[in-house]
PDB file of N, CA and C in Angstrom:
ATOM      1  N   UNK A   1     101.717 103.762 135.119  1.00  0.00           N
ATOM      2  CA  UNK A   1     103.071 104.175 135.454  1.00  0.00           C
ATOM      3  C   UNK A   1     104.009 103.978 134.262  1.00  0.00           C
ATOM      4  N   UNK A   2     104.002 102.913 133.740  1.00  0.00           N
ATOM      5  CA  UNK A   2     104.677 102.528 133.027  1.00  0.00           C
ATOM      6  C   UNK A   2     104.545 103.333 131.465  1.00  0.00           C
ATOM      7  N   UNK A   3     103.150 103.332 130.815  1.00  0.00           N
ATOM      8  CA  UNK A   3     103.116 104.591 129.923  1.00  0.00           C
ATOM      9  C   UNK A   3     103.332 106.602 129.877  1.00  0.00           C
ATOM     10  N   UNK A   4     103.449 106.393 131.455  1.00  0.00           N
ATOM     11  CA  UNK A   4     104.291 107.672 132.051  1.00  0.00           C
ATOM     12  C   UNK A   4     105.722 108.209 131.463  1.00  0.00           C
ATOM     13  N   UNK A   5     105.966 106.669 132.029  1.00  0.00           N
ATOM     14  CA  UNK A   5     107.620 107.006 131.710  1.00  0.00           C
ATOM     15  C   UNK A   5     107.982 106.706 130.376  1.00  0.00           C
ATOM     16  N   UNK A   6     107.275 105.975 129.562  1.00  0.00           N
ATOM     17  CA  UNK A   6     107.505 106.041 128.245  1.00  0.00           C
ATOM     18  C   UNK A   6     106.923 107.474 127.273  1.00  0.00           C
ATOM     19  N   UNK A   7     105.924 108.132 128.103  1.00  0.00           N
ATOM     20  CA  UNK A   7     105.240 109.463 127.135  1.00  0.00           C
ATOM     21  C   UNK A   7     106.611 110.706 127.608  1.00  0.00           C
ATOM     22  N   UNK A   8     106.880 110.376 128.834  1.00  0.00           N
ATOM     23  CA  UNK A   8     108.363 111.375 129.653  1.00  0.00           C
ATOM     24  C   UNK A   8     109.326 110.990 128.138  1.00  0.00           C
ATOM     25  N   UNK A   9     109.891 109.850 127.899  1.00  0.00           N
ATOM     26  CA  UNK A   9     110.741 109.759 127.757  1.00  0.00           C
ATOM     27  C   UNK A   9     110.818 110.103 125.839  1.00  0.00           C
ATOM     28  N   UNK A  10     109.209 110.346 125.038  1.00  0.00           N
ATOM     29  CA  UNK A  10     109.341 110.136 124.124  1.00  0.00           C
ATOM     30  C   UNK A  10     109.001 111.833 123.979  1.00  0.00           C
ATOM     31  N   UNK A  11     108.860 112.603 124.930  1.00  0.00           N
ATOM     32  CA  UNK A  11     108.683 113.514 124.634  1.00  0.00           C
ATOM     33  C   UNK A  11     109.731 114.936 125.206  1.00  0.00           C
ATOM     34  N   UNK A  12     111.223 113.899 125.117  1.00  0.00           N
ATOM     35  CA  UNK A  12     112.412 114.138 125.136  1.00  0.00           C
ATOM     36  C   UNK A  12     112.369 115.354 124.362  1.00  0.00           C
ATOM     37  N   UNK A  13     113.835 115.982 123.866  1.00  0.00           N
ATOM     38  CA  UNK A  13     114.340 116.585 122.272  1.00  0.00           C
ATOM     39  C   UNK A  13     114.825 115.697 121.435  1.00  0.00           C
ATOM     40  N   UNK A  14     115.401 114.153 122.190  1.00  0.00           N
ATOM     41  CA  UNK A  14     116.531 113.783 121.888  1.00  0.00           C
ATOM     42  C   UNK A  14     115.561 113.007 120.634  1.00  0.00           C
ATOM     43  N   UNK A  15     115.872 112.754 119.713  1.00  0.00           N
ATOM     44  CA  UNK A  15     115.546 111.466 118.415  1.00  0.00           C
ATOM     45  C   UNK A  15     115.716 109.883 119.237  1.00  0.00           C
ATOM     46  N   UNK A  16     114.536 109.705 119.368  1.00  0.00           N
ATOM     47  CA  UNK A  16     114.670 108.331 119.899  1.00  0.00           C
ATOM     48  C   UNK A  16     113.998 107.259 118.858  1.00  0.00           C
ATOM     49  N   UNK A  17     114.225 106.366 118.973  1.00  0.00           N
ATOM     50  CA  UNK A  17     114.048 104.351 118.016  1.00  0.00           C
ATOM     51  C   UNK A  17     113.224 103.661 119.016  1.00  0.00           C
ATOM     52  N   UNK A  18     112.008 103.099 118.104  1.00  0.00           N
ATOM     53  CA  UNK A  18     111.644 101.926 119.182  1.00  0.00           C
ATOM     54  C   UNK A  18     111.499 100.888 118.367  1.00  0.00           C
ATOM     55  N   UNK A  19     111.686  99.517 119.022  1.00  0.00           N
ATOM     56  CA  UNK A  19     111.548  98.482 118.609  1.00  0.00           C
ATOM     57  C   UNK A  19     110.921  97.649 119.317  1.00  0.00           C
ATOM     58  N   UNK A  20     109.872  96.784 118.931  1.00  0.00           N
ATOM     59  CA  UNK A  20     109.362  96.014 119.625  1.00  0.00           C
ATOM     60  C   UNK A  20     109.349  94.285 119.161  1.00  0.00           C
ATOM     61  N   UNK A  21     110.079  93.818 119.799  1.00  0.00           N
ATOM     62  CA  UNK A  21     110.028  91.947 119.504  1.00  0.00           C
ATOM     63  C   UNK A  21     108.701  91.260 120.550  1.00  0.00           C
ATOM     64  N   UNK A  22     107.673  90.428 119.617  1.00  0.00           N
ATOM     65  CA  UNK A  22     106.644  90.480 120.277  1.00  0.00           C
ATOM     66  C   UNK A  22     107.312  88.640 121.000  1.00  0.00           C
ATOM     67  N   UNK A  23     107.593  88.677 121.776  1.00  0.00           N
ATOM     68  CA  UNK A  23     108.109  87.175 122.081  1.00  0.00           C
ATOM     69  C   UNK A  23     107.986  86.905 124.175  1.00  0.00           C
ATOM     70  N   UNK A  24     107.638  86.398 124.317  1.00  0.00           N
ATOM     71  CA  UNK A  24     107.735  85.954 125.881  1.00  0.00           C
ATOM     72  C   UNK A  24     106.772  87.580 126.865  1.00  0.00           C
ATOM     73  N   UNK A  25     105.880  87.833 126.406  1.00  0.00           N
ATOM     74  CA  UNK A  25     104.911  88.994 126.912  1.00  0.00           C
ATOM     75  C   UNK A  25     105.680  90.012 125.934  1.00  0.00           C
ATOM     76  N   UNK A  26     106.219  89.745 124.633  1.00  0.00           N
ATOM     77  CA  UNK A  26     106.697  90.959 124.477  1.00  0.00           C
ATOM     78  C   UNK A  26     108.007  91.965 124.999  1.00  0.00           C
ATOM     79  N   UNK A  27     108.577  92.620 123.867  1.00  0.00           N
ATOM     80  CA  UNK A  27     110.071  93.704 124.749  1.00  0.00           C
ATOM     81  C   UNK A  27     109.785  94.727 123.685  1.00  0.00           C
ATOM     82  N   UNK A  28     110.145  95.602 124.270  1.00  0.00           N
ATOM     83  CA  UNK A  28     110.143  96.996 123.818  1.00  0.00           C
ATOM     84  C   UNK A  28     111.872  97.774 123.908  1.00  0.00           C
ATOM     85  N   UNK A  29     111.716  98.006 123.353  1.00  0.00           N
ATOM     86  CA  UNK A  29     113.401  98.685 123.323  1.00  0.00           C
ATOM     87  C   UNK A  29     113.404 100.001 122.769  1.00  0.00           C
ATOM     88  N   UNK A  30     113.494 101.439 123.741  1.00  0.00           N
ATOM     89  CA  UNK A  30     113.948 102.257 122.943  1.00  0.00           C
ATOM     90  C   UNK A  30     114.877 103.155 123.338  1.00  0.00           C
ATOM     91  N   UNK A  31     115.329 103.267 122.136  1.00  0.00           N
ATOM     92  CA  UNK A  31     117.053 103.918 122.254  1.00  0.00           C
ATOM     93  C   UNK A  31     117.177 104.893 121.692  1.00  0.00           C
ATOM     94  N   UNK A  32     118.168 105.948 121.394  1.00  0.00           N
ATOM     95  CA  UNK A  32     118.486 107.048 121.647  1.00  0.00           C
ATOM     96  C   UNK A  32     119.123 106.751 120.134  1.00  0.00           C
ATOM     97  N   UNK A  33     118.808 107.633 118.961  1.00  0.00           N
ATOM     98  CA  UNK A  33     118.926 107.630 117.465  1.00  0.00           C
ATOM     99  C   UNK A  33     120.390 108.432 117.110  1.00  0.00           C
ATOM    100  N   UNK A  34     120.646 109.340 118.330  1.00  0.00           N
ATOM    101  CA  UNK A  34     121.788 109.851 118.214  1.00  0.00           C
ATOM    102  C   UNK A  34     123.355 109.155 119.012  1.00  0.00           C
ATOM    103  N   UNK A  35     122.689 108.114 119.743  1.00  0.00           N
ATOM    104  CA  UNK A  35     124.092 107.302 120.583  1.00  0.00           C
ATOM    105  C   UNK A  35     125.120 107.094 119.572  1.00  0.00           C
ATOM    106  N   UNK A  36     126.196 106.749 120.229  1.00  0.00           N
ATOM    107  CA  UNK A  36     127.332 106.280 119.224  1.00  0.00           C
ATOM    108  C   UNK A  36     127.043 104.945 119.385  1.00  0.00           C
ATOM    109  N   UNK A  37     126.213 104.185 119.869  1.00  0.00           N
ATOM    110  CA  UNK A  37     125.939 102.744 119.979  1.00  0.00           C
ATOM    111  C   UNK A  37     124.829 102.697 119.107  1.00  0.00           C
ATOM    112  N   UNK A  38     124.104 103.673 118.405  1.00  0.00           N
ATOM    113  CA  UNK A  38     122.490 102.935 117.595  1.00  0.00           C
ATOM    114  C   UNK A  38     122.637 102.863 116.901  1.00  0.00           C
ATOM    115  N   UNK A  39     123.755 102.493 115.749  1.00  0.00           N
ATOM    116  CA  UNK A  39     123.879 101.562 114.805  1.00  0.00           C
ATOM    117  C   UNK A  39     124.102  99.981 115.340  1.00  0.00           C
ATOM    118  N   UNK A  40     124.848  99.447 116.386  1.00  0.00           N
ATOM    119  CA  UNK A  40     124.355  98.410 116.564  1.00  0.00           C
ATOM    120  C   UNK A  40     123.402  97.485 117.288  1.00  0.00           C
ATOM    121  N   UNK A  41     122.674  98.540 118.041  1.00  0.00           N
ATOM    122  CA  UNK A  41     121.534  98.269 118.852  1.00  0.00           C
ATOM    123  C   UNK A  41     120.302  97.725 117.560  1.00  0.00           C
ATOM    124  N   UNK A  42     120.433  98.811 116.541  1.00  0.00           N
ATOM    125  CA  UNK A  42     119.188  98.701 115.155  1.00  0.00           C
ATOM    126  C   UNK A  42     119.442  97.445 114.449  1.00  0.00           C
ATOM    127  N   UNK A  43     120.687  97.396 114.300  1.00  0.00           N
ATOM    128  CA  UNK A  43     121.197  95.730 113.470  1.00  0.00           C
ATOM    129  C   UNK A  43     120.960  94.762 114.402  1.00  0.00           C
ATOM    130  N   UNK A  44     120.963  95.004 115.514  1.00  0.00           N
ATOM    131  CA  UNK A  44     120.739  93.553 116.305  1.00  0.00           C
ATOM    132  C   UNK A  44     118.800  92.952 116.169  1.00  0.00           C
ATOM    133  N   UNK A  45     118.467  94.537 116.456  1.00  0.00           N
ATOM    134  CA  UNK A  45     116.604  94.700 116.861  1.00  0.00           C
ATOM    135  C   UNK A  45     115.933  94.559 115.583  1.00  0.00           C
ATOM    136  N   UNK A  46     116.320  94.944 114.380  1.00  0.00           N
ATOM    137  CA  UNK A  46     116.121  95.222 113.353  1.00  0.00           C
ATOM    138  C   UNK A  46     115.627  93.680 113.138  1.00  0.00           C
ATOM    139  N   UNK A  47     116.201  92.641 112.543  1.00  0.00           N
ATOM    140  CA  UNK A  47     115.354  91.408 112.195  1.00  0.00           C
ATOM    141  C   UNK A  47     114.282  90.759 113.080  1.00  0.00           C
ATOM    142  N   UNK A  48     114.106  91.318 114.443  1.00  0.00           N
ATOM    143  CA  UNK A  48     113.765  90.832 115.291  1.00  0.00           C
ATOM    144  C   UNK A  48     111.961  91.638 115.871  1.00  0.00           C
ATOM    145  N   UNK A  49     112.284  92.579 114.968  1.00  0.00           N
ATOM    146  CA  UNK A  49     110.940  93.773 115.125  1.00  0.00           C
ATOM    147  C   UNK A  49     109.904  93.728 114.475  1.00  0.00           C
ATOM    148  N   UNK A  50     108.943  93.427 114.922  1.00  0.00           N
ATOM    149  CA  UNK A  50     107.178  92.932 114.458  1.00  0.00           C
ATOM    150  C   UNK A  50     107.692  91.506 113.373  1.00  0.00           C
ATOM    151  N   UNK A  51     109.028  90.695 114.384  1.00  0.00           N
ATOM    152  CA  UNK A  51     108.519  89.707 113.543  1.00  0.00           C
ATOM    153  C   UNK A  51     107.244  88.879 114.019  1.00  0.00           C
ATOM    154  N   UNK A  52     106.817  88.735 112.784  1.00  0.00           N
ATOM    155  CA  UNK A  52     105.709  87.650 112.216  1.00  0.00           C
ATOM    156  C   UNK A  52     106.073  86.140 113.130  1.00  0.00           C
ATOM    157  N   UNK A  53     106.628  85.873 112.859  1.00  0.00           N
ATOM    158  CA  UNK A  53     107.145  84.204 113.840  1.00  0.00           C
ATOM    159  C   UNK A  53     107.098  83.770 115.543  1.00  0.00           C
ATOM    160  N   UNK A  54     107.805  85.153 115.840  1.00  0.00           N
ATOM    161  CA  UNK A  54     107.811  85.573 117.156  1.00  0.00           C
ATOM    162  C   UNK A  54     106.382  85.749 117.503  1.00  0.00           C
ATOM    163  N   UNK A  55     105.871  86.613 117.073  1.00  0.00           N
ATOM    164  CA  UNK A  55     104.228  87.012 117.133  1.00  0.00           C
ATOM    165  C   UNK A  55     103.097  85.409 117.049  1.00  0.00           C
ATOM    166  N   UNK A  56     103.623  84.765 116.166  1.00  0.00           N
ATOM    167  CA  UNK A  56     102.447  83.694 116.241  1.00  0.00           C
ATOM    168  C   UNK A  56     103.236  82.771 117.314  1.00  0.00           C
ATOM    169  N   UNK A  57     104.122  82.121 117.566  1.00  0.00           N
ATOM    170  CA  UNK A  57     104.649  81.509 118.396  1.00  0.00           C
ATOM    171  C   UNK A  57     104.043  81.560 119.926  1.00  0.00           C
ATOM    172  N   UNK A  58     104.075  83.036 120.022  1.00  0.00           N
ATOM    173  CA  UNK A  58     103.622  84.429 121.503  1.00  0.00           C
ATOM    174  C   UNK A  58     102.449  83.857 121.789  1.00  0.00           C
ATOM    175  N   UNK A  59     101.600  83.961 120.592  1.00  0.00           N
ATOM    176  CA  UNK A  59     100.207  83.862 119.818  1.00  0.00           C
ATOM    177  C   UNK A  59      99.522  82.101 120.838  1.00  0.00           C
ATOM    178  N   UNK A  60     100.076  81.519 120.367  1.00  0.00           N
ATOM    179  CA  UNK A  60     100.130  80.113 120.586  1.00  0.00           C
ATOM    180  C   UNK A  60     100.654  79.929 121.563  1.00  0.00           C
ATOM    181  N   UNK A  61     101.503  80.348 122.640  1.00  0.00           N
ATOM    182  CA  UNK A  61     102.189  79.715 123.814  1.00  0.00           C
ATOM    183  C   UNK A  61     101.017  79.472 125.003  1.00  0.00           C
ATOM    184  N   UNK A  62     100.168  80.978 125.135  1.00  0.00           N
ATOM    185  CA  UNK A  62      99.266  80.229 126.292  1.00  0.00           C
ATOM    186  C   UNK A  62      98.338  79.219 125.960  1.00  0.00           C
ATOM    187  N   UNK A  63      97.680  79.073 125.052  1.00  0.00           N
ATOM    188  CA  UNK A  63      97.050  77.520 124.546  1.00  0.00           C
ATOM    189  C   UNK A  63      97.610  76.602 124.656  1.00  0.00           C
ATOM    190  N   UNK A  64      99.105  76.622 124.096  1.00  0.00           N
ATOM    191  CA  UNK A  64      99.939  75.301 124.376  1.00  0.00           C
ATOM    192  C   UNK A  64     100.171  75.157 125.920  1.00  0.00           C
ATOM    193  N   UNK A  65     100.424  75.824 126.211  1.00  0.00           N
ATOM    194  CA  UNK A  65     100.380  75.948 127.847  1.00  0.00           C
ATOM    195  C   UNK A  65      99.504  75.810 128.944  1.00  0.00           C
ATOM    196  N   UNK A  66      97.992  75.863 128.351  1.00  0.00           N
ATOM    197  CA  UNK A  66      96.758  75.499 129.118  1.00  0.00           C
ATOM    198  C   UNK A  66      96.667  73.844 128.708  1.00  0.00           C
ATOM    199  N   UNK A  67      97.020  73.848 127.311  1.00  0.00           N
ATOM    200  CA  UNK A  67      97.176  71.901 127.240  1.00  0.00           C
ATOM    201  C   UNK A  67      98.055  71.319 128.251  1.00  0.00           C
ATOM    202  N   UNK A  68      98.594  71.450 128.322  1.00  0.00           N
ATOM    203  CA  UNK A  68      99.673  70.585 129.328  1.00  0.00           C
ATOM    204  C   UNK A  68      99.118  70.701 130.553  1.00  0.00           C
ATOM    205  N   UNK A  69      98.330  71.685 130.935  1.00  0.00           N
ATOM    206  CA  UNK A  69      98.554  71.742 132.375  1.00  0.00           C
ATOM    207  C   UNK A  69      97.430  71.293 132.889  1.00  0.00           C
TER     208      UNK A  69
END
C-alpha cells in the first residue's frame, strides 16, 4: 500500500524532493520542488539526509535494546 502511494505520487508532473533521515525506523519526506515552502523544508532536511550518525545510531538501537531487556 504504502509503495502505491508513493509510485502515485512520484509519478505526478509536479518536480518532487525526497529526503530520507534514517533515525527511529527511519522518515521519508517528500515534497513538492516547486512549493513556495521548499526552500525551507531542503535547509531543514538537508543536514539531516543519509546522515551517517543517524544511520549507525538506528544501526545499534535494537542490540542496545535486546541488552537491557
Amino acid at each position: 500500500m504504502k509503495d502505491k502511494i508513493l509510485d502515485d505520487k512520484l509519478a505526478t508532473k509536479r518536480p518532487l524532493a525526497f529526503a530520507y533521515i534514517p533515525a527511529v525506523f527511519g522518515l521519508g519526506i517528500l515534497f513538492d520542488v516547486q512549493a513556495a515552502w521548499n526552500a525551507n523544508v531542503a535547509a531543514m532536511v538537508a543536514p539531516l539526509h543519509d546522515n551517517r550518525l543517524f544511520a549507525a545510531i538506528e544501526h545499534n538501537r535494537p542490540r542496545n535494546y535486546l541488552k537491557v531487556i
